[in-house]
N, C-alpha and C. Protein backbone atom coordinates (compact mmCIF):
# COMPACT_ATOMS: atom_id res chain seq x y z
N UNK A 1 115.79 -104.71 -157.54
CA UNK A 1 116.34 -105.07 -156.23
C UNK A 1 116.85 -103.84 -155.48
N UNK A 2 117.92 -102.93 -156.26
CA UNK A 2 118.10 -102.00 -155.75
C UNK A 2 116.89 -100.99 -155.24
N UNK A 3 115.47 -100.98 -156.15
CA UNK A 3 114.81 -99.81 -155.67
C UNK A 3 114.14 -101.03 -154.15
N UNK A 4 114.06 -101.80 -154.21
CA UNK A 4 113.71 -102.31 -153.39
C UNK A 4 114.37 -102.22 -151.71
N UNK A 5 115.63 -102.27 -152.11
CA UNK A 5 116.54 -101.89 -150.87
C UNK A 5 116.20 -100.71 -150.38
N UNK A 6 116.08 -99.13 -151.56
CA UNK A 6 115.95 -98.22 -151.09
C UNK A 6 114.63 -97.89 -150.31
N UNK A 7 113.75 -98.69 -150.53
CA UNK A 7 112.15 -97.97 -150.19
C UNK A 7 112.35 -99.06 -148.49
N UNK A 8 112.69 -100.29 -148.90
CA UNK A 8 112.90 -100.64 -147.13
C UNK A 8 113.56 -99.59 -146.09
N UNK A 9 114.95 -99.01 -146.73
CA UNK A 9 115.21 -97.89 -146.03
C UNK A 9 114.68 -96.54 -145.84
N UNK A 10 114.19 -96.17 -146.73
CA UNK A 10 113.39 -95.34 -146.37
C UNK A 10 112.39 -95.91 -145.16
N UNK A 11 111.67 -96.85 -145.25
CA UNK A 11 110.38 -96.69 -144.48
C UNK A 11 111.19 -97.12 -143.12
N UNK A 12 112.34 -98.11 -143.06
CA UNK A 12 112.95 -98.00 -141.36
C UNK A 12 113.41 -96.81 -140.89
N UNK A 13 113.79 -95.67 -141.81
CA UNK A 13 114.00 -94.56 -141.35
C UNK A 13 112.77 -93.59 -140.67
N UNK A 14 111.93 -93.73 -141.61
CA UNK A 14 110.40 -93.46 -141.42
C UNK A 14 109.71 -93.54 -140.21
N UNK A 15 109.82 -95.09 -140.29
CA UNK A 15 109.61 -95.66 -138.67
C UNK A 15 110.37 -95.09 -137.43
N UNK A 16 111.66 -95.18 -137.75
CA UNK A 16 112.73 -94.37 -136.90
C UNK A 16 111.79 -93.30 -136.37
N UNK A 17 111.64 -92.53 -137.08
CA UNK A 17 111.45 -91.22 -136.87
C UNK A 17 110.16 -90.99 -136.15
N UNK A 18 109.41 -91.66 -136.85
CA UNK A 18 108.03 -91.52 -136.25
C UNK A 18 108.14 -92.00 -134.51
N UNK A 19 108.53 -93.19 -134.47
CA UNK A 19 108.39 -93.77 -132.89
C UNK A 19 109.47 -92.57 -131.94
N UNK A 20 110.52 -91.83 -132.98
CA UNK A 20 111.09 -91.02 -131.90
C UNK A 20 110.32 -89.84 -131.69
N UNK A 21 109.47 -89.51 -132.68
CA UNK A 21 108.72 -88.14 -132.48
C UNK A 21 107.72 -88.53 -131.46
N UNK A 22 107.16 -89.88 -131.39
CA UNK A 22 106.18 -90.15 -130.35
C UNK A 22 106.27 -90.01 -129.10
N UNK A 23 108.03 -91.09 -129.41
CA UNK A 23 108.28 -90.89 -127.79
C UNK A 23 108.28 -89.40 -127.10
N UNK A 24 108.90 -88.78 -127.88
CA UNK A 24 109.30 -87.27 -127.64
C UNK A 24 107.86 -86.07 -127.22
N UNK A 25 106.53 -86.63 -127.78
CA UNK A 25 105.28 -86.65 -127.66
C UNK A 25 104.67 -86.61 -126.30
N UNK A 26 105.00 -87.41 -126.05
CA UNK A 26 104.47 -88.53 -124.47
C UNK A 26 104.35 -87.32 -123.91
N UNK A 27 102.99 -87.64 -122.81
CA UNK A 27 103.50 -86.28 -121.50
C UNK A 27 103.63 -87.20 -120.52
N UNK A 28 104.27 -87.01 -119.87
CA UNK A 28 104.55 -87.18 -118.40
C UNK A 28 103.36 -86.56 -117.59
N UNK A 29 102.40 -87.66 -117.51
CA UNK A 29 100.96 -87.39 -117.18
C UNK A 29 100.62 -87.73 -114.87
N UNK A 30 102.19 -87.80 -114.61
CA UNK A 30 101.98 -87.99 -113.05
C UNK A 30 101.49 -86.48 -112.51
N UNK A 31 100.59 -86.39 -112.04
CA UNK A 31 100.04 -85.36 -111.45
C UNK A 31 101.11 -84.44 -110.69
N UNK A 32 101.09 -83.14 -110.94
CA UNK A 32 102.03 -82.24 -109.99
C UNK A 32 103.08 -82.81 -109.74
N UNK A 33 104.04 -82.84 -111.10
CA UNK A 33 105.37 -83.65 -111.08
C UNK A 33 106.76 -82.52 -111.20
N UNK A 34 105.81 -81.27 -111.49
CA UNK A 34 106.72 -79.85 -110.92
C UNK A 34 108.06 -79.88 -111.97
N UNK A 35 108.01 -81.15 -113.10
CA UNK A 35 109.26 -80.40 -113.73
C UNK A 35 108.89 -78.96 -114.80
N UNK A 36 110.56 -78.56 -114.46
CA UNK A 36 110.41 -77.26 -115.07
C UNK A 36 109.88 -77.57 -117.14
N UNK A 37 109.14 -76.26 -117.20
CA UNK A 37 108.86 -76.62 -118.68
C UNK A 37 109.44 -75.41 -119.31
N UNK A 38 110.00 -75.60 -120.72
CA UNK A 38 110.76 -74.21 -121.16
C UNK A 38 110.16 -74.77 -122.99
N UNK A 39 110.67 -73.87 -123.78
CA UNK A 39 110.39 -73.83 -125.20
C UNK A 39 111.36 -73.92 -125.54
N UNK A 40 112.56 -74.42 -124.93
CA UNK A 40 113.76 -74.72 -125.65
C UNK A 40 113.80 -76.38 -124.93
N UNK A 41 113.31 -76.99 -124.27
CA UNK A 41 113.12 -78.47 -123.62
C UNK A 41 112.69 -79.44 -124.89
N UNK A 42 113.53 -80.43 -124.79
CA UNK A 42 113.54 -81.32 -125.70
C UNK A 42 113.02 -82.64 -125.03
N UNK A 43 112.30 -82.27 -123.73
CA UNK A 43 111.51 -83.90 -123.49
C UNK A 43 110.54 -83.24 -122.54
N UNK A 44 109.00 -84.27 -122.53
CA UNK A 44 107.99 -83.74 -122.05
C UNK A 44 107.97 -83.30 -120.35
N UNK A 45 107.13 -82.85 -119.92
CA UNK A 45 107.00 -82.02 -119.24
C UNK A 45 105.50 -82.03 -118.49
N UNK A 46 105.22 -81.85 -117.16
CA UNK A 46 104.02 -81.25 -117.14
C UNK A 46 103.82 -80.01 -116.74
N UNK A 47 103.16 -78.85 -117.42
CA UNK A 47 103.29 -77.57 -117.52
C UNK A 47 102.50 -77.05 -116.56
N UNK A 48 101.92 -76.00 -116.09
CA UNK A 48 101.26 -75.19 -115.16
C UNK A 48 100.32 -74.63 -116.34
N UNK A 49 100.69 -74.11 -117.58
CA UNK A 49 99.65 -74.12 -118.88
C UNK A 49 100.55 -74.30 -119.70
N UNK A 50 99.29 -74.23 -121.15
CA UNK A 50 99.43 -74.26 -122.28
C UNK A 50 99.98 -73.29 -123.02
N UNK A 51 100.72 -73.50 -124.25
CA UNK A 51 101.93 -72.80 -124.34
C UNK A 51 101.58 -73.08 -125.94
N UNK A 52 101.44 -72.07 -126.86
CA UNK A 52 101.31 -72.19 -128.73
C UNK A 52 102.78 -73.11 -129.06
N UNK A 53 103.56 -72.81 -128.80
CA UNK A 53 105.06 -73.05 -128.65
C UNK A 53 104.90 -74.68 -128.71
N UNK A 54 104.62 -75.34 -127.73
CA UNK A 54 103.89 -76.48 -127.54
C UNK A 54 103.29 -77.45 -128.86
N UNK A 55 104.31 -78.54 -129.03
CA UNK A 55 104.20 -79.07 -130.08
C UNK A 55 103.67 -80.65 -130.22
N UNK A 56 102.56 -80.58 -128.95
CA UNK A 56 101.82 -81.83 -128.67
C UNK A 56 100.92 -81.18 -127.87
N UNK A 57 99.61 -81.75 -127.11
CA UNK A 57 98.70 -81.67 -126.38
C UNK A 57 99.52 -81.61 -125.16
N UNK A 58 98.76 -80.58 -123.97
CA UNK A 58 99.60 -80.92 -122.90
C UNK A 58 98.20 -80.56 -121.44
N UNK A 59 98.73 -81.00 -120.41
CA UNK A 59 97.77 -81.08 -119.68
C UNK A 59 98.24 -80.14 -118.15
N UNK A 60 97.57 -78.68 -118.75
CA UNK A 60 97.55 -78.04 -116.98
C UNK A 60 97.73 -78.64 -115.72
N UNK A 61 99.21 -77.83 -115.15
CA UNK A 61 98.94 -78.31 -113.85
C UNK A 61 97.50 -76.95 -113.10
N UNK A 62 96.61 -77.84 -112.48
CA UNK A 62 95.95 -76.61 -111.62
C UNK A 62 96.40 -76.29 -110.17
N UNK A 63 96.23 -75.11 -110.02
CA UNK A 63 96.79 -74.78 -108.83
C UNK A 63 95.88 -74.67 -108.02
N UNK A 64 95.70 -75.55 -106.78
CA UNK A 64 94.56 -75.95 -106.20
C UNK A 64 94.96 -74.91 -104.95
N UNK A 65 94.07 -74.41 -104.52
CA UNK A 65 94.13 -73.56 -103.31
C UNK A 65 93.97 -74.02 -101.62
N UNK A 66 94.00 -75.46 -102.16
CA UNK A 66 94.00 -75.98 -100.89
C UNK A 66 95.11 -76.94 -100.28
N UNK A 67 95.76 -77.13 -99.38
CA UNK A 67 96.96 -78.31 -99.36
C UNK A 67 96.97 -78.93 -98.04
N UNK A 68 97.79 -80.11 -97.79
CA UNK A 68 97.83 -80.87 -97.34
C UNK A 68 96.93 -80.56 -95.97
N UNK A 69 97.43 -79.45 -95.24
CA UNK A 69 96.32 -78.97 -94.25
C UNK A 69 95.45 -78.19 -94.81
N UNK A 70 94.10 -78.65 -94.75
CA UNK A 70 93.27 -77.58 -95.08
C UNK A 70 92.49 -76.51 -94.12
N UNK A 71 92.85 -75.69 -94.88
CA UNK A 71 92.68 -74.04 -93.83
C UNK A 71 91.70 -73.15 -94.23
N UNK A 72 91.27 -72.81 -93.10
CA UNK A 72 89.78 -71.74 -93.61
C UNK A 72 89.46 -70.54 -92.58
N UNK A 73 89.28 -69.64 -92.84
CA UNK A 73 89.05 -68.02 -92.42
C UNK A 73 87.63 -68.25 -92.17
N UNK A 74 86.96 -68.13 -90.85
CA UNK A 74 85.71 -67.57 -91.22
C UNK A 74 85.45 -66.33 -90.54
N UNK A 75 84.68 -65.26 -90.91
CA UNK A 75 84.60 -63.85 -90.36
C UNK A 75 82.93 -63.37 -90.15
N UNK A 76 82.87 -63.03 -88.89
CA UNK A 76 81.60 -63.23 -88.32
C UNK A 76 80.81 -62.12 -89.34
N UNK A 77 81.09 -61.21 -89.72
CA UNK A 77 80.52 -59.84 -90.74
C UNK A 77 81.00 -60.76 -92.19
N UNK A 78 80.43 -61.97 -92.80
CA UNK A 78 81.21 -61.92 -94.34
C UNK A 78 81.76 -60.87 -95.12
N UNK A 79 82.55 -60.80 -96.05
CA UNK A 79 82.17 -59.37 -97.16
C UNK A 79 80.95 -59.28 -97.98
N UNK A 80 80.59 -58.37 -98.89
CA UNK A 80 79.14 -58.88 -99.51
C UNK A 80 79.22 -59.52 -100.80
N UNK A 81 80.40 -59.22 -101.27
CA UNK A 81 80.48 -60.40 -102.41
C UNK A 81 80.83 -62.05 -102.21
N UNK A 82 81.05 -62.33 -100.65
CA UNK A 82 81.31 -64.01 -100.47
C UNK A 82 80.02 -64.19 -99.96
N UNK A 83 78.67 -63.40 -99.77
CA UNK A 83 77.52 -64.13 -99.29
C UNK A 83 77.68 -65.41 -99.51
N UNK A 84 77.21 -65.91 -100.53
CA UNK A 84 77.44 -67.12 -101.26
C UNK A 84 78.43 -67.97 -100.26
N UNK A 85 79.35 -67.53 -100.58
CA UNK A 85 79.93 -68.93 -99.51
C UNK A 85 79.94 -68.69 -98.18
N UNK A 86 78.89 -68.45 -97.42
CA UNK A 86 78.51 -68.11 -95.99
C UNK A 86 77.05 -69.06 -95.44
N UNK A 87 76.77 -69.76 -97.00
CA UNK A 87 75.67 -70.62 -97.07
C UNK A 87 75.64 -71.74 -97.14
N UNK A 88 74.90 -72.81 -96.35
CA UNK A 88 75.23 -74.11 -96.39
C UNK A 88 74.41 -74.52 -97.34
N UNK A 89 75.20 -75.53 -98.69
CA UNK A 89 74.86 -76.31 -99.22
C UNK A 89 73.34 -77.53 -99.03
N UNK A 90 72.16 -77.10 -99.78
CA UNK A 90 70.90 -77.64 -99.29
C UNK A 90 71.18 -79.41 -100.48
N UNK A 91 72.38 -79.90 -100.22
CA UNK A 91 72.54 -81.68 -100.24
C UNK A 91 73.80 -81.83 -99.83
N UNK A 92 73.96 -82.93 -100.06
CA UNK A 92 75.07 -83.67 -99.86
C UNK A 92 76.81 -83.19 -99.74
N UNK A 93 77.42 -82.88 -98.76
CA UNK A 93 78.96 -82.06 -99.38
C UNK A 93 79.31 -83.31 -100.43
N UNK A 94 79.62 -82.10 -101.23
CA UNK A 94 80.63 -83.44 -102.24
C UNK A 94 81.83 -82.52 -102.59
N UNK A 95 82.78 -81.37 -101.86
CA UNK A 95 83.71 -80.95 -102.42
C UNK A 95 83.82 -80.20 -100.68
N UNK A 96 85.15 -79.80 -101.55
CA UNK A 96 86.07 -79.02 -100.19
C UNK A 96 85.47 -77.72 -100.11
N UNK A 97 84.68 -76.96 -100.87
CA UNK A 97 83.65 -75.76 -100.91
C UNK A 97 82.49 -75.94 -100.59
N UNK A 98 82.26 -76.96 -100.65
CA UNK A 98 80.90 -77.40 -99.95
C UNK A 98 81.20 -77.34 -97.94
N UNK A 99 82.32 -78.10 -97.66
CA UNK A 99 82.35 -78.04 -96.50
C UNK A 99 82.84 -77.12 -96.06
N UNK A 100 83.69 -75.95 -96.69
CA UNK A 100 83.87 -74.57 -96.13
C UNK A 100 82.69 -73.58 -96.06
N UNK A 101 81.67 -73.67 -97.15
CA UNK A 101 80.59 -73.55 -97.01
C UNK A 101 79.88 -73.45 -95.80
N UNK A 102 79.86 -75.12 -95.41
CA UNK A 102 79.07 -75.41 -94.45
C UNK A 102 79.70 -75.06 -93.05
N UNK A 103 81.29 -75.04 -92.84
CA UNK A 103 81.52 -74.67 -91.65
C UNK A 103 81.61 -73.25 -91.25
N UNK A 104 81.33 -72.37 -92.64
CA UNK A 104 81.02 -70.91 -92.29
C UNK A 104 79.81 -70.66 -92.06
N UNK A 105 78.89 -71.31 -92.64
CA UNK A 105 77.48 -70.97 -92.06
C UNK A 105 77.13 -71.55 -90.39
N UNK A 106 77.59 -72.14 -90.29
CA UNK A 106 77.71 -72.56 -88.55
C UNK A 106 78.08 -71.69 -87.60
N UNK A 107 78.91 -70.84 -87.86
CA UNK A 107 79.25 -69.56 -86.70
C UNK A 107 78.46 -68.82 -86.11
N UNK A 108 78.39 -68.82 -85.18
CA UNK A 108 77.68 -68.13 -83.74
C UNK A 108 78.57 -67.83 -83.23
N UNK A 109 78.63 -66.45 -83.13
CA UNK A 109 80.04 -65.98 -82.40
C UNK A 109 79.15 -65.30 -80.90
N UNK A 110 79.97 -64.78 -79.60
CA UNK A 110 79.68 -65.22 -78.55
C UNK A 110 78.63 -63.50 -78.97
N UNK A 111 77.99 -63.57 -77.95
CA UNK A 111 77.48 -62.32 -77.35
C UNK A 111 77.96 -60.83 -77.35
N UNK A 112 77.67 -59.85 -78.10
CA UNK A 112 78.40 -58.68 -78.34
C UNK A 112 79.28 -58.21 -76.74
N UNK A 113 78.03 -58.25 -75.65
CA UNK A 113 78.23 -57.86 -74.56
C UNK A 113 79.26 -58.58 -73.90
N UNK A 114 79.84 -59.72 -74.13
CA UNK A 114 81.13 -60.87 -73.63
C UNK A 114 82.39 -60.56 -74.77
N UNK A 115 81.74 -60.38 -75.95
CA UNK A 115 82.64 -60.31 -77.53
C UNK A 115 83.96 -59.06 -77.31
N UNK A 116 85.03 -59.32 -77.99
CA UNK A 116 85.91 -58.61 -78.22
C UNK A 116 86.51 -57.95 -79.91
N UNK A 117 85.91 -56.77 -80.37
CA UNK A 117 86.16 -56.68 -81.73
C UNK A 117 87.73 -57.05 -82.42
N UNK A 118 87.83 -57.73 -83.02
CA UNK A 118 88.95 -57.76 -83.43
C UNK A 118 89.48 -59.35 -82.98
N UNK A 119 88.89 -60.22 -82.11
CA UNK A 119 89.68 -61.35 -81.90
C UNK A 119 89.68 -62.75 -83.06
N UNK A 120 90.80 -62.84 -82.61
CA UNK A 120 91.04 -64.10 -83.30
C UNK A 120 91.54 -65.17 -82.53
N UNK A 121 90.77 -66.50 -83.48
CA UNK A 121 91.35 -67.39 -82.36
C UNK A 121 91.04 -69.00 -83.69
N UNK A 122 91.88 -69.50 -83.37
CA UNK A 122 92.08 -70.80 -84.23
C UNK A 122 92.17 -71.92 -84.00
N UNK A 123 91.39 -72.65 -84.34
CA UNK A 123 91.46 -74.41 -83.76
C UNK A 123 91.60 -75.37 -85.02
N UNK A 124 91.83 -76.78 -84.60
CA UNK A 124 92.00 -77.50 -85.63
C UNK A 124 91.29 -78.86 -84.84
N UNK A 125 90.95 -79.74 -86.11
CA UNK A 125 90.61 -81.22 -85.50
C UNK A 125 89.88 -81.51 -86.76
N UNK A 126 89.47 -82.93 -86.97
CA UNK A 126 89.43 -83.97 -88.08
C UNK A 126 87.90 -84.26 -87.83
N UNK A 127 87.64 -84.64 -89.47
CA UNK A 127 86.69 -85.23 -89.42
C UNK A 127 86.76 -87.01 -89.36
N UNK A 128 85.45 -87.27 -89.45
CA UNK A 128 85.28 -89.05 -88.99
C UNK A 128 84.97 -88.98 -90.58
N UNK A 129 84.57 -90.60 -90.99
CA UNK A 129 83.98 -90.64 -92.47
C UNK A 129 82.22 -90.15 -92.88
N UNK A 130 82.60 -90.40 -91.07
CA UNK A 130 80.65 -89.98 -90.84
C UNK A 130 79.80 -88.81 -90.78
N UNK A 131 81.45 -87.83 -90.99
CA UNK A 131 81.29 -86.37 -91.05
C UNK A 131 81.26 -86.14 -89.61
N UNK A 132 81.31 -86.75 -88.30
CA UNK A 132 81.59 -86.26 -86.90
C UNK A 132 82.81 -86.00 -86.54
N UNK A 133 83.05 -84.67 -85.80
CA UNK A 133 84.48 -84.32 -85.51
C UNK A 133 85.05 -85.64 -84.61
N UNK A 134 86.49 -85.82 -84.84
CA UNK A 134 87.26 -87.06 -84.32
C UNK A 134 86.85 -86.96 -82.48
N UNK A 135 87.79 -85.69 -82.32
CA UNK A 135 87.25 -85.45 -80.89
C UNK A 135 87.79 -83.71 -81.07
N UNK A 136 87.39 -82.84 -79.45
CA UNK A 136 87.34 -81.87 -79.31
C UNK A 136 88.30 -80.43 -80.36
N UNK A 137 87.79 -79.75 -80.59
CA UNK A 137 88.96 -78.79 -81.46
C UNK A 137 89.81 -78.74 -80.59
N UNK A 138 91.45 -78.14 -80.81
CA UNK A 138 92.38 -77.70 -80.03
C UNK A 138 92.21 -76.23 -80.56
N UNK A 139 92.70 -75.51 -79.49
CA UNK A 139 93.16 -74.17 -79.98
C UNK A 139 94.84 -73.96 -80.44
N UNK A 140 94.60 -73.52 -81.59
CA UNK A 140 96.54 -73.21 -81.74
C UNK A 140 96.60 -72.24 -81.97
N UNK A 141 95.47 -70.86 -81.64
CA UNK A 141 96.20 -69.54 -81.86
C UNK A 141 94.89 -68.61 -80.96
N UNK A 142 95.33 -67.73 -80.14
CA UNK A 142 94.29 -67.17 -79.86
C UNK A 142 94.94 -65.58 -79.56
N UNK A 143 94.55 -64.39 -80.02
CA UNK A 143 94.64 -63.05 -79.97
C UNK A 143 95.42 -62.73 -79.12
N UNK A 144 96.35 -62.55 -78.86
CA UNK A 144 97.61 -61.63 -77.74
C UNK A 144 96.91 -60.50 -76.78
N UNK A 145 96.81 -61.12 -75.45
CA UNK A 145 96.65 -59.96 -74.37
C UNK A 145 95.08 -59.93 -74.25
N UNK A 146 94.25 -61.24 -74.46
CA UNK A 146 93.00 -61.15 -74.14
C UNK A 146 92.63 -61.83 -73.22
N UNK A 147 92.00 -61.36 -72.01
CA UNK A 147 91.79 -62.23 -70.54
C UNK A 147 91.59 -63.47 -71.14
N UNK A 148 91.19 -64.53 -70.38
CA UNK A 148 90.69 -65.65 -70.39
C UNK A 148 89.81 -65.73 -70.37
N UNK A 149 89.16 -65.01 -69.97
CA UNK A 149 87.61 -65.49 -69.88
C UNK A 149 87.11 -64.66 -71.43
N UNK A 150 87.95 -63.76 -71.94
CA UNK A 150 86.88 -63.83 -73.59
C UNK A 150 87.67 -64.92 -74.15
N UNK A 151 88.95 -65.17 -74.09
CA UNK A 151 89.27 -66.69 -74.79
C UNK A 151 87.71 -67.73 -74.39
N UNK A 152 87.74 -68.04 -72.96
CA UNK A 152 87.13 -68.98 -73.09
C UNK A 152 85.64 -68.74 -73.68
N UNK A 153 85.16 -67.76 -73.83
CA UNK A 153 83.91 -67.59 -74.07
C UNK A 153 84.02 -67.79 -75.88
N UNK A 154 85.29 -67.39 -76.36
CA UNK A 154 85.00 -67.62 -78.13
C UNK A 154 84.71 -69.31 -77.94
N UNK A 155 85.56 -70.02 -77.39
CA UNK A 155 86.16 -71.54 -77.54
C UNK A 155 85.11 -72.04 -77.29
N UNK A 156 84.20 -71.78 -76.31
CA UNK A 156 82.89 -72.25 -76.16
C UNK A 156 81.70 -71.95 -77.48
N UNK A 157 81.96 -70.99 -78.24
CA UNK A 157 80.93 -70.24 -78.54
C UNK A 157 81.52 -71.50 -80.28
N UNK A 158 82.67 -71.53 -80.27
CA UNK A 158 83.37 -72.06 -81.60
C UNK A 158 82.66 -73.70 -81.27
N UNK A 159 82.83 -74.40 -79.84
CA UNK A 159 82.60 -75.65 -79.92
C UNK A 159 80.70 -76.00 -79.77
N UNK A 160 80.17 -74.71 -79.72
CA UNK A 160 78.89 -74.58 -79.81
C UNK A 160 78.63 -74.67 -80.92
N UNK A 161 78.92 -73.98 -81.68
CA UNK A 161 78.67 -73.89 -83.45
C UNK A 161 78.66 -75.04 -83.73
N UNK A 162 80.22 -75.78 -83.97
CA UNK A 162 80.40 -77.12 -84.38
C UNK A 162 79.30 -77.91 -84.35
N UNK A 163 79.36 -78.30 -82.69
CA UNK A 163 78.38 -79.42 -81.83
C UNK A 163 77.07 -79.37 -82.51
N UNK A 164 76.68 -77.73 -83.00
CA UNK A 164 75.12 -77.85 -83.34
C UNK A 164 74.81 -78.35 -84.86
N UNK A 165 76.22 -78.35 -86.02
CA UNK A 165 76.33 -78.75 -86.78
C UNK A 165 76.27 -80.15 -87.21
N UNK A 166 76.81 -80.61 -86.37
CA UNK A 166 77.45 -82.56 -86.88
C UNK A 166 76.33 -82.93 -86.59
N UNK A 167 76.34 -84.36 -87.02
CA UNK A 167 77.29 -84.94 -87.86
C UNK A 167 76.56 -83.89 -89.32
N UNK A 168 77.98 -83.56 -89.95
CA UNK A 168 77.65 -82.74 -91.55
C UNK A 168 78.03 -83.98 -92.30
N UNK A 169 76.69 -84.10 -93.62
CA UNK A 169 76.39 -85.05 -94.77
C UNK A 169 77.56 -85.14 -95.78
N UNK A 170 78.72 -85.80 -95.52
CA UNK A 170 79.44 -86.07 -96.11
C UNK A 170 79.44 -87.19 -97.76
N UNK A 171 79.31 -86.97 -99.01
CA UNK A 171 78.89 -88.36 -99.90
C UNK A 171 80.34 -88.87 -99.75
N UNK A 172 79.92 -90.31 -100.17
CA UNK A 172 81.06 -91.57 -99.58
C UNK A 172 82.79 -90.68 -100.03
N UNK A 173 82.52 -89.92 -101.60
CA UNK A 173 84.22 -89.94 -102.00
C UNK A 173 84.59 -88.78 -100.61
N UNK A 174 83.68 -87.33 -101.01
CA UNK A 174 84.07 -86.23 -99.59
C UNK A 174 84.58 -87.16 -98.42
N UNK A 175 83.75 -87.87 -97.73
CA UNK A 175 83.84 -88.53 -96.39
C UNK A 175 85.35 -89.25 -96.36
N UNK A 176 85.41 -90.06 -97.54
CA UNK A 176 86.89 -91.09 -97.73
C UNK A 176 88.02 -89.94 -97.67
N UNK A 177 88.11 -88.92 -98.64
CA UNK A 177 88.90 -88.13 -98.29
C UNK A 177 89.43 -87.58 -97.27
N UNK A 178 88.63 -86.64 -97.04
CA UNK A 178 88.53 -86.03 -95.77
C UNK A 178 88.94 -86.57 -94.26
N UNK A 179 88.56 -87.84 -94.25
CA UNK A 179 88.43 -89.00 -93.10
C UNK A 179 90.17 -88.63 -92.44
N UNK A 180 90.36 -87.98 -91.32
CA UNK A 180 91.06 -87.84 -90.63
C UNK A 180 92.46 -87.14 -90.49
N UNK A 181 91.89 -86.32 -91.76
CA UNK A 181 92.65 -84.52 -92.21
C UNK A 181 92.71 -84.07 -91.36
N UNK A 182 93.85 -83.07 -91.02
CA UNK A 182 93.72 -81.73 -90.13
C UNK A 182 92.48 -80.96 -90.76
N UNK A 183 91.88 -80.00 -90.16
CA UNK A 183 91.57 -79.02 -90.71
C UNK A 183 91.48 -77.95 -89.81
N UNK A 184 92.28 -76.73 -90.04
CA UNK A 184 92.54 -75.15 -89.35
C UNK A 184 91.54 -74.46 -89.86
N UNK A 185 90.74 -73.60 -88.90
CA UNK A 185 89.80 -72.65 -88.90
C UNK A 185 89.84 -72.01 -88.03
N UNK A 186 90.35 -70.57 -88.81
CA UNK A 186 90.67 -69.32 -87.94
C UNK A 186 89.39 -68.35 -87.73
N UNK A 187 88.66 -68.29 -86.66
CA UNK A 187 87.57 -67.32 -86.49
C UNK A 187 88.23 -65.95 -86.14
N UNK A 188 87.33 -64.97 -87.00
CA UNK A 188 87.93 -63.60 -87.04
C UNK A 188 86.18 -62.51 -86.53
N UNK A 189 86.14 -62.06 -85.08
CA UNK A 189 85.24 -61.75 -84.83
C UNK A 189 85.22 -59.65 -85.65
N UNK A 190 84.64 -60.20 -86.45
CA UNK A 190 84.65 -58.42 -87.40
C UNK A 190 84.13 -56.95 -87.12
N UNK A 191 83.27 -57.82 -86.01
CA UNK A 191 82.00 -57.15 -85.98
C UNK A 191 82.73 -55.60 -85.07
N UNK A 192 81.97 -54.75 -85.54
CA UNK A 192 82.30 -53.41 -84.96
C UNK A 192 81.08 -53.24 -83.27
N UNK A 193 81.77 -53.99 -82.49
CA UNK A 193 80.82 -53.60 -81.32
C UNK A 193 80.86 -52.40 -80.64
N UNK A 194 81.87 -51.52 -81.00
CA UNK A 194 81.71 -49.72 -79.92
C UNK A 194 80.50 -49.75 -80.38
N UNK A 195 80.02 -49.31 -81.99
CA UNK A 195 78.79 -49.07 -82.65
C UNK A 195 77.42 -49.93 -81.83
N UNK A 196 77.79 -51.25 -81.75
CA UNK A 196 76.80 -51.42 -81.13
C UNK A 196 76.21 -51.30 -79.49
N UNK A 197 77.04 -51.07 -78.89
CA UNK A 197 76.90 -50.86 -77.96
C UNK A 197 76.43 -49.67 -77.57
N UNK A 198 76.52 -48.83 -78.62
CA UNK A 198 75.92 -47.17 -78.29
C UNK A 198 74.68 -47.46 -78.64
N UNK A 199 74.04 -48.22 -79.20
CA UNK A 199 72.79 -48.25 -79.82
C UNK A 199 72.28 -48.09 -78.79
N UNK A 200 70.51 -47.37 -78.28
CA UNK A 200 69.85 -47.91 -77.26
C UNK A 200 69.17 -49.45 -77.23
């Protein structure tokens, strides 16, 4: 009877232990839940990485390079190692690189002879699910101390690009996403025109 008492206690202790090591186990699996993680923390965590220290499985936060507004540089000269992403995707966008992709290969920047080296100028506006812009870009940034008339000639030259683009092939999840995001795209005209202009 007595060993009998003892082995029940043992195994409720057992049990004890086990369901507390489990709980203690658990990750806190809500996506980008930003609590801090340390090697002296006595309850789970979701980490930014993996850690030897780490005395359960644990699941990377990734650090996504894109957020709530999504923002994109395009530069009329690429560098030569982003060729690649200066090219539009030959199917379907199905990612946020696909459509940066595709809205860098769209640029037609204005005419060297109208063009100003060095300008910048930035608009924003949404897509539909259908991949058609909602309505017209706005401008929210354009180069300090440049007449109007090369403003207006980028803004034209930016809503030319677009226009000749859409509707862009959005697959259903891209399209659902996307469907009525900001999105900022800063055109950066690179091009060295003194040079060209000396050319004959």
């Amino acid at each position: 009877m007595f060993r009998l008492a003892v082995v029940c206690l043992i195994g409720l202790f057992v049990g004890i232990g086990a369901a507390d090591a489990q709980r203690r186990r658990q990750i806190d699996a809500t996506p980008f839940s930003h609590a801090p993680c340390s090697v002296l923390d006595g309850q789970p965590c979701t980490p930014s990485y993996c850690s030897v220290f780490n005395d359960g499985p644990c699941i990377p936060e990734i650090d996504y390079p894109y957020g709530q507004n999504l923002q994109l540089t395009i530069e009329t000269v690429p560098p030569q190692d982003q060729a690649a992403k200066y090219r539009k995707p030959d199917r379907d966008l199905d990612t946020i690189g696909d459509l940066f992709s595709a809205l860098r290969s769209c640029w037609s920047p204005p005419p060297s002879d109208i063009a100003r080296g060095g300008m910048q100028m930035s608009v924003r506006f949404s897509f539909k699910r259908s991949g058609e812009i909602i309505a017209a870009p706005r401008v929210t940034y354009a180069t300090a101390g440049v007449p109007a008339e090369t403003r207006a000639a980028y803004l034209k030259a930016i809503n030319s690009s677009l226009t000749a683009c859409m509707p862009l092939k959005f697959t259903a999840g891209l399209g659902g996403a996307l469907a009525g995001r900001p999105i900022a795209i800063r055109y950066v005209d690179n091009r060295d025109l003194g040079k060209q202009a000396e050319k004959p």
